[in-house]
Protein backbone atom coordinates (compact mmCIF):
# COMPACT_ATOMS: atom_id res chain seq x y z
CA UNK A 1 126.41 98.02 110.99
CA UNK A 2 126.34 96.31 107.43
CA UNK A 3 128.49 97.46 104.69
CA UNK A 4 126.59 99.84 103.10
CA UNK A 5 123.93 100.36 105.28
CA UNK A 6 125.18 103.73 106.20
CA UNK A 7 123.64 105.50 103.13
CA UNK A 8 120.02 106.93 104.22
CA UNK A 9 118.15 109.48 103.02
CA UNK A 10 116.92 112.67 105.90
CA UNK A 11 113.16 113.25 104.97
CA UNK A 12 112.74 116.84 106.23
CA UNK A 13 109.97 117.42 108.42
CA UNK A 14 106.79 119.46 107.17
CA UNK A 15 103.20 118.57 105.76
CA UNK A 16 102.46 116.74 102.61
CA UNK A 17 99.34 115.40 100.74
CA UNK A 18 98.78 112.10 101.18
CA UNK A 19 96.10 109.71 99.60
CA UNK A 20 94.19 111.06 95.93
CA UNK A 21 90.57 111.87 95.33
CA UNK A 22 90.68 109.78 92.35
CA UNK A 23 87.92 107.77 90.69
CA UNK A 24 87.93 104.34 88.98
CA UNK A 25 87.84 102.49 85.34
CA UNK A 26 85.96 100.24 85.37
CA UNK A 27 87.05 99.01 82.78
CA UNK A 28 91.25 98.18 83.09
CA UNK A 29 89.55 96.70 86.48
CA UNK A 30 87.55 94.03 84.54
CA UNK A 31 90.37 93.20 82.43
CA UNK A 32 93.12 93.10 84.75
CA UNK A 33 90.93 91.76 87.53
CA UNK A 34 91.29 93.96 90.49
CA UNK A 35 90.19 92.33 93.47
CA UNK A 36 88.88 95.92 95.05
CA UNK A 37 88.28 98.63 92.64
CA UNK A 38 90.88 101.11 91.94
CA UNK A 39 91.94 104.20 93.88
CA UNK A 40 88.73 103.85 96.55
CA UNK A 41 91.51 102.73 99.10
CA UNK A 42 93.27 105.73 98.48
CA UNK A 43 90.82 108.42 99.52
CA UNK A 44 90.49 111.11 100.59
CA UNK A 45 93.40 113.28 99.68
CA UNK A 46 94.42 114.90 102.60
CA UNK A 47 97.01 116.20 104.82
CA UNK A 48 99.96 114.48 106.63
CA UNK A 49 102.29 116.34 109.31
CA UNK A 50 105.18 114.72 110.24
CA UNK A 51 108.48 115.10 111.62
CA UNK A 52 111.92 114.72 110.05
CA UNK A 53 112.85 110.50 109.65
CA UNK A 54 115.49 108.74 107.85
CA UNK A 55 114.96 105.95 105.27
CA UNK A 56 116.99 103.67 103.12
CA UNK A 57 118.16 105.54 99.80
CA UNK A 58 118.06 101.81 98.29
CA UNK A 59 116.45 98.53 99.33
CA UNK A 60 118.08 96.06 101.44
CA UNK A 61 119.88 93.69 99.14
CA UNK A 62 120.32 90.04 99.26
CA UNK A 63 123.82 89.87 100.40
CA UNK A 64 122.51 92.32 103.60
CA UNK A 65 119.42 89.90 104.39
CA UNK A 66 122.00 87.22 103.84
CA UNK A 67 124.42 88.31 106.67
CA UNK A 68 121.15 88.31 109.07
CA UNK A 69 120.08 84.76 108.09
CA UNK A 70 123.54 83.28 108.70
CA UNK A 71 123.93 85.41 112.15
CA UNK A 72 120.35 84.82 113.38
CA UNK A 73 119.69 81.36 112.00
CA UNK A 74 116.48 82.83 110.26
CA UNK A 75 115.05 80.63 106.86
CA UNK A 76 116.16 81.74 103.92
CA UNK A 77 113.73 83.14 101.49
CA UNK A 78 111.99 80.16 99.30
CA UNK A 79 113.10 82.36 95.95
CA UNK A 80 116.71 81.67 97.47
CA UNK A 81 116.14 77.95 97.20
CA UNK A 82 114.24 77.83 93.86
CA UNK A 83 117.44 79.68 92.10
CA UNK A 84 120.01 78.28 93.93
CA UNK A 85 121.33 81.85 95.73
CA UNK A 86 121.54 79.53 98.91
CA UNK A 87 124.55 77.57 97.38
CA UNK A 88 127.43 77.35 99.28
CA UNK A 89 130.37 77.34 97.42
CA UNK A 90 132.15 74.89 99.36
CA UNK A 91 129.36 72.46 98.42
CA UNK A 92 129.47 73.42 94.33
CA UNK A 93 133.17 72.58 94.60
CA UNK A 94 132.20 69.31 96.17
CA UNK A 95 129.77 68.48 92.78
CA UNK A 96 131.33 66.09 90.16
CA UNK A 97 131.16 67.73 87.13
CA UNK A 98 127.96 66.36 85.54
CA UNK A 99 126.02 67.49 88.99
CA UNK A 100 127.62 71.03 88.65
CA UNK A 101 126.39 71.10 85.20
CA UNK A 102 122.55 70.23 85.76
CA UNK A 103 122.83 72.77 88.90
CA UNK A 104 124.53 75.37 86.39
CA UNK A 105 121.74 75.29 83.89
CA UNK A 106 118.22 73.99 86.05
CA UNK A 107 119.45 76.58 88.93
CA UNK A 108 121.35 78.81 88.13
CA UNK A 109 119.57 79.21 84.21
CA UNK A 110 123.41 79.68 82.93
CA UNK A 111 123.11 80.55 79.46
CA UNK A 112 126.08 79.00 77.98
CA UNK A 113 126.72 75.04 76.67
CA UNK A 114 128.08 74.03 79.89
CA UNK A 115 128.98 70.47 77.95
CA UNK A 116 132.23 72.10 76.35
CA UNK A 117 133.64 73.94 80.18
CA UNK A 118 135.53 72.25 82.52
CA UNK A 119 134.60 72.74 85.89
CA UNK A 120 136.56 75.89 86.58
CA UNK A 121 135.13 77.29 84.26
CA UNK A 122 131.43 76.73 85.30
CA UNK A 123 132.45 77.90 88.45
CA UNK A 124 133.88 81.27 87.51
CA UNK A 125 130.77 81.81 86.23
CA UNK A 126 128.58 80.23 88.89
CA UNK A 127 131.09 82.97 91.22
CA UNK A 128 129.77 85.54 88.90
CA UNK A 129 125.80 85.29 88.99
CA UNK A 130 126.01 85.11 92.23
CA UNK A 131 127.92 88.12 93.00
CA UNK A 132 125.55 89.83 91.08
CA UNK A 133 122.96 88.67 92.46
CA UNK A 134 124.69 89.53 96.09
CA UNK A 135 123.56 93.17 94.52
CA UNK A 136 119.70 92.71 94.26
CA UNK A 137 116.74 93.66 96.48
CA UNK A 138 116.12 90.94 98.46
CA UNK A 139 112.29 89.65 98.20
CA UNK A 140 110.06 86.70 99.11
CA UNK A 141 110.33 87.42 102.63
CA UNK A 142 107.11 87.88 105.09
CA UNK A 143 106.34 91.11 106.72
CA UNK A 144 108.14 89.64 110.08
CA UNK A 145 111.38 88.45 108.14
CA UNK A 146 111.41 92.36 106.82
CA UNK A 147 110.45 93.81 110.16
CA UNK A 148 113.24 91.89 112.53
CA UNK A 149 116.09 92.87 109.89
CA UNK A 150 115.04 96.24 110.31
CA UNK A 151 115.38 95.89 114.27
CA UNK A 152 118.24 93.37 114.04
CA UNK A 153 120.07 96.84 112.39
CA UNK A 154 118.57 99.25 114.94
CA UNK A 155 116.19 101.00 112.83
CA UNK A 156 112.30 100.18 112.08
CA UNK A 157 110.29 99.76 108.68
CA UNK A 158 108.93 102.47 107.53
CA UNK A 159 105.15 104.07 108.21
CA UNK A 160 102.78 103.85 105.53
CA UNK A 161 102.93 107.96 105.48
CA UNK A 162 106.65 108.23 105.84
CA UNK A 163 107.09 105.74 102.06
CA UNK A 164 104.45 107.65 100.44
CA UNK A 165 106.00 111.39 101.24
CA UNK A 166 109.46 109.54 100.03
CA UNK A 167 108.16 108.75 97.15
CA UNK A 168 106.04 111.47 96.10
CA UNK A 169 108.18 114.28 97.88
CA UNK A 170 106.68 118.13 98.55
CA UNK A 171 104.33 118.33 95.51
CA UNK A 172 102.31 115.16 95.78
CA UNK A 173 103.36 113.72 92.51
CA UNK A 174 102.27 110.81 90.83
CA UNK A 175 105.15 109.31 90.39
CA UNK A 176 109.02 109.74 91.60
CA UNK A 177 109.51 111.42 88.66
CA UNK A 178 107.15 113.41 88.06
CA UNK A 179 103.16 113.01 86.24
CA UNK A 180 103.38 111.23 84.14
CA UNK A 181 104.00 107.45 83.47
CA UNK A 182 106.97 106.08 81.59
CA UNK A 183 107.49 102.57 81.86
CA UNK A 184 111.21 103.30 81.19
CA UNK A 185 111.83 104.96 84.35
CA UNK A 186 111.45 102.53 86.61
CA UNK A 187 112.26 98.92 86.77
CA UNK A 188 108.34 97.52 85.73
CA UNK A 189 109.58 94.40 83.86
CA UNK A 190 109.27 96.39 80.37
CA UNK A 191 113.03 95.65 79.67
CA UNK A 192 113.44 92.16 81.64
CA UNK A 193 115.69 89.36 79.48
CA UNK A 194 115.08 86.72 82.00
CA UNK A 195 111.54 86.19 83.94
CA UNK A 196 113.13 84.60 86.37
CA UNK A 197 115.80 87.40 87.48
CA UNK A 198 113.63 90.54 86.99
CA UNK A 199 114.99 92.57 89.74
CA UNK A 200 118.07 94.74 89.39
CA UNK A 201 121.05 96.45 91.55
CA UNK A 202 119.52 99.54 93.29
CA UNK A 203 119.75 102.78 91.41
CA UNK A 204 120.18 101.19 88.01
CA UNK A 205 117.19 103.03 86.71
CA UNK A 206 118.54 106.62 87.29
CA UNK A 207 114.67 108.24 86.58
CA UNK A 208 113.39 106.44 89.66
CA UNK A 209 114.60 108.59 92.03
CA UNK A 210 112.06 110.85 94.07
CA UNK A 211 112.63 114.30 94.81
CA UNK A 212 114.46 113.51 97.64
CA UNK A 213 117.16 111.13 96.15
CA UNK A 214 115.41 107.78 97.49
CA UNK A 215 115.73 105.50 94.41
CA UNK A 216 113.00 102.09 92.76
CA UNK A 217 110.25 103.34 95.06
CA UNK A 218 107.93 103.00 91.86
CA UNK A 219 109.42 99.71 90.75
CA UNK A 220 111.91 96.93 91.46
CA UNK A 221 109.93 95.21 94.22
CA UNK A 222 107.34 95.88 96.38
CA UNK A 223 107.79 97.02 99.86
CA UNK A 224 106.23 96.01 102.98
CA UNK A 225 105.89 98.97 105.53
CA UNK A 226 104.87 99.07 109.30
CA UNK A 227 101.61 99.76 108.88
CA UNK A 228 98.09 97.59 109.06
CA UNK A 229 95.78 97.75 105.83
CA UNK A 230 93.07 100.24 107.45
CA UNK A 231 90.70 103.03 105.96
CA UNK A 232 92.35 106.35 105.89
CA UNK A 233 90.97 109.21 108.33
CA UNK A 234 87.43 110.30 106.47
CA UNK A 235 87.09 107.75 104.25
CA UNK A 236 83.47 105.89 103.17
CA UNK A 237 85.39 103.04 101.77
CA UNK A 238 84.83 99.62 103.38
CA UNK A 239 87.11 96.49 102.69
CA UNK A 240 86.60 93.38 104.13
CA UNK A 241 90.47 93.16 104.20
CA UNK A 242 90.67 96.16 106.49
CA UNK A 243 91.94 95.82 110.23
CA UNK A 244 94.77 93.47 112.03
CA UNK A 245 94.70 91.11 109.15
CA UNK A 246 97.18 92.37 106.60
CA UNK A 247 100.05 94.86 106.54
CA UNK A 248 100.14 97.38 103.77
CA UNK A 249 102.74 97.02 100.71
CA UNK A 250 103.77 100.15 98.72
CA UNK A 251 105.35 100.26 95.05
CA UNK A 252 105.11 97.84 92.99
CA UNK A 253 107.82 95.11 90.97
CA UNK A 254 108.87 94.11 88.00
CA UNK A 255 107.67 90.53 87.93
CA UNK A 256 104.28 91.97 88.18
CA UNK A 257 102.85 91.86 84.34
CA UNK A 258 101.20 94.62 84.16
CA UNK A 259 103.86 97.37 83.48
CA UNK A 260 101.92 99.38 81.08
CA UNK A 261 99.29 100.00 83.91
CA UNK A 262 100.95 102.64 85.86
CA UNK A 263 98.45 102.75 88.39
CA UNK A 264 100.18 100.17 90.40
CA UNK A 265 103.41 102.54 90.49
CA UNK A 266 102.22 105.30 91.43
CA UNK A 267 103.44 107.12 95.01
CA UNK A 268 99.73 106.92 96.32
CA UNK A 269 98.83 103.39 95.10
CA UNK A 270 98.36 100.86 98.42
CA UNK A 271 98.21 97.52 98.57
CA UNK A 272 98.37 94.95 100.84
CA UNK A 273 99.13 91.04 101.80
CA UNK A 274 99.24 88.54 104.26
CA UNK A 275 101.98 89.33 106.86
CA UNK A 276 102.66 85.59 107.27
CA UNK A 277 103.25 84.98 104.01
CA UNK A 278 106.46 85.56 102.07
CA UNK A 279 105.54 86.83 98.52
CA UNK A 280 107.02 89.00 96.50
CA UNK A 281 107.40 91.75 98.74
CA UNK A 282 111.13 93.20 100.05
CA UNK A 283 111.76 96.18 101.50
CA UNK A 284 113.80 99.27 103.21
CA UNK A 285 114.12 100.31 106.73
CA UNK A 286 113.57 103.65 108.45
CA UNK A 287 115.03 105.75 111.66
CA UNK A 288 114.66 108.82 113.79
CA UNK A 289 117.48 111.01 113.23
CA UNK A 290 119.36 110.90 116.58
């Protein structure tokens, strides 16, 4: 088992609401430009049983997916490559110092006049980023990537039903939280520095934490779950996206632009990609309790 991968969260078993009878705006979905209207894929609201399951309290971090990729020879997420989080640091020692300097401030963004450090200096602080970023949610990975870790660790993604009573716990709420929507609760890109290192370290944003204790299920990144994108039982809703051709995604992420529109936050929002394709989705993992 991974370090840290020992902290889980036991979902008690039970019924909860699941969906929302909601209706749309037409209007935020002109000028955000939804590509299917809002809430439609969400009805009806109705009622889940299931039994007792385990998921992640955080979501798996980069240093976690890491330790697959280098035991299973998987590819490394493209976002690895594009901010240099695949570096080895044999091969930064190896840099003279004028390569180490356009790799500390075109890769690795460092913020600092690298022309007045001497190399052990940009080092120490190349050493630094990326033991922070050891610490984020790992993302840019396709459904596949996010469904093999799971196994690789003996546990399974989650169901579409068993993220959404996570997130929205006994009383059906709208958010982990509660009602209603505060974009200072979760991590929706309201407070990012950088736009390119939106994520943060599980559990930094202490409000987004359902009733059950499972933290960033409103924000952070997106998650893929197990589930295809189908019509709920009872719905009149019709998407030509519906069927074996993408997997459902729940919560949303910071890097989204669109953090004052809580609808993508909210515990019953679905959406839904390409399994194939690595985007901005991560993820958590689930198990039975044994």
């Amino acid at each position: 088992m991974l370090p840290g991968r020992d902290d889980m969260v036991l979902i008690p078993a039970g019924n909860f609401l699941m969906g929302s009878n909601k209706t749309g705006d037409t209007g935020k979905e002109k000028e955000y430009g939804f590509i299917e209207p809002m809430f439609l894929n969400e009805h009806p609201l109705h009622t889940v049983d299931l039994p007792d399951f385990l998921i992640d309290r955080y979501e798996v971090t980069n240093a976690e997916y890491k330790a697959f990729v280098q035991q299973t020879g998987r590819s490394e997420p493209p976002a690895w490559i594009q901010n240099g989080y695949n570096a080895r640091e044999d091969k930064l020692k190896s840099f003279n110092i004028e390569t180490l300097r356009w790799a500390a401030t075109q890769y690795f963004k460092l913020d600092m006049d690298t022309r007045k450090m001497s190399r052990e200096a940009i080092l120490a602080e190349l050493q630094k980023i990326q033991q922070k970023r050891d610490k984020l949610p790992v993302f840019n990975v396709t459904w596949k990537d996010a469904d093999d870790f799971c196994r690789w660790i003996g546990r399974r993604l989650p169901t579409e039903a068993e993220w959404e009573k996570a997130a929205r716990g006994p009383q059906g709420l709208e958010f982990p939280w509660g009602n209603n929507w505060d974009p200072k609760m979760t991590n929706s890109g309201a407070d990012a520095e950088d736009e390119d290192e939106v994520t943060v370290q599980g559990g930094t944003y202490s409000g987004d934490k359902s009733f059950y204790g499972v933290y960033d299920l409103a924000g952070n990144v997106s998650e893929w779950v197990s589930d295809w994108y189908k019509p709920y039982p009872g719905s009149d809703y019709h998407s030509p996206d519906f069927g074996e051709k993408h997997k459902v995604m729940r919560g949303s992420d910071a890097g989204i632009g669109h953090y004052s529109l809580s609808h993508f936050f909210r515990g019953a929002a679905r959406s839904h990609a390409d399994p194939a394709v690595p985007n901005s989705g991560g993820f958590r993992c689930a198990s039975d309790p044994k």
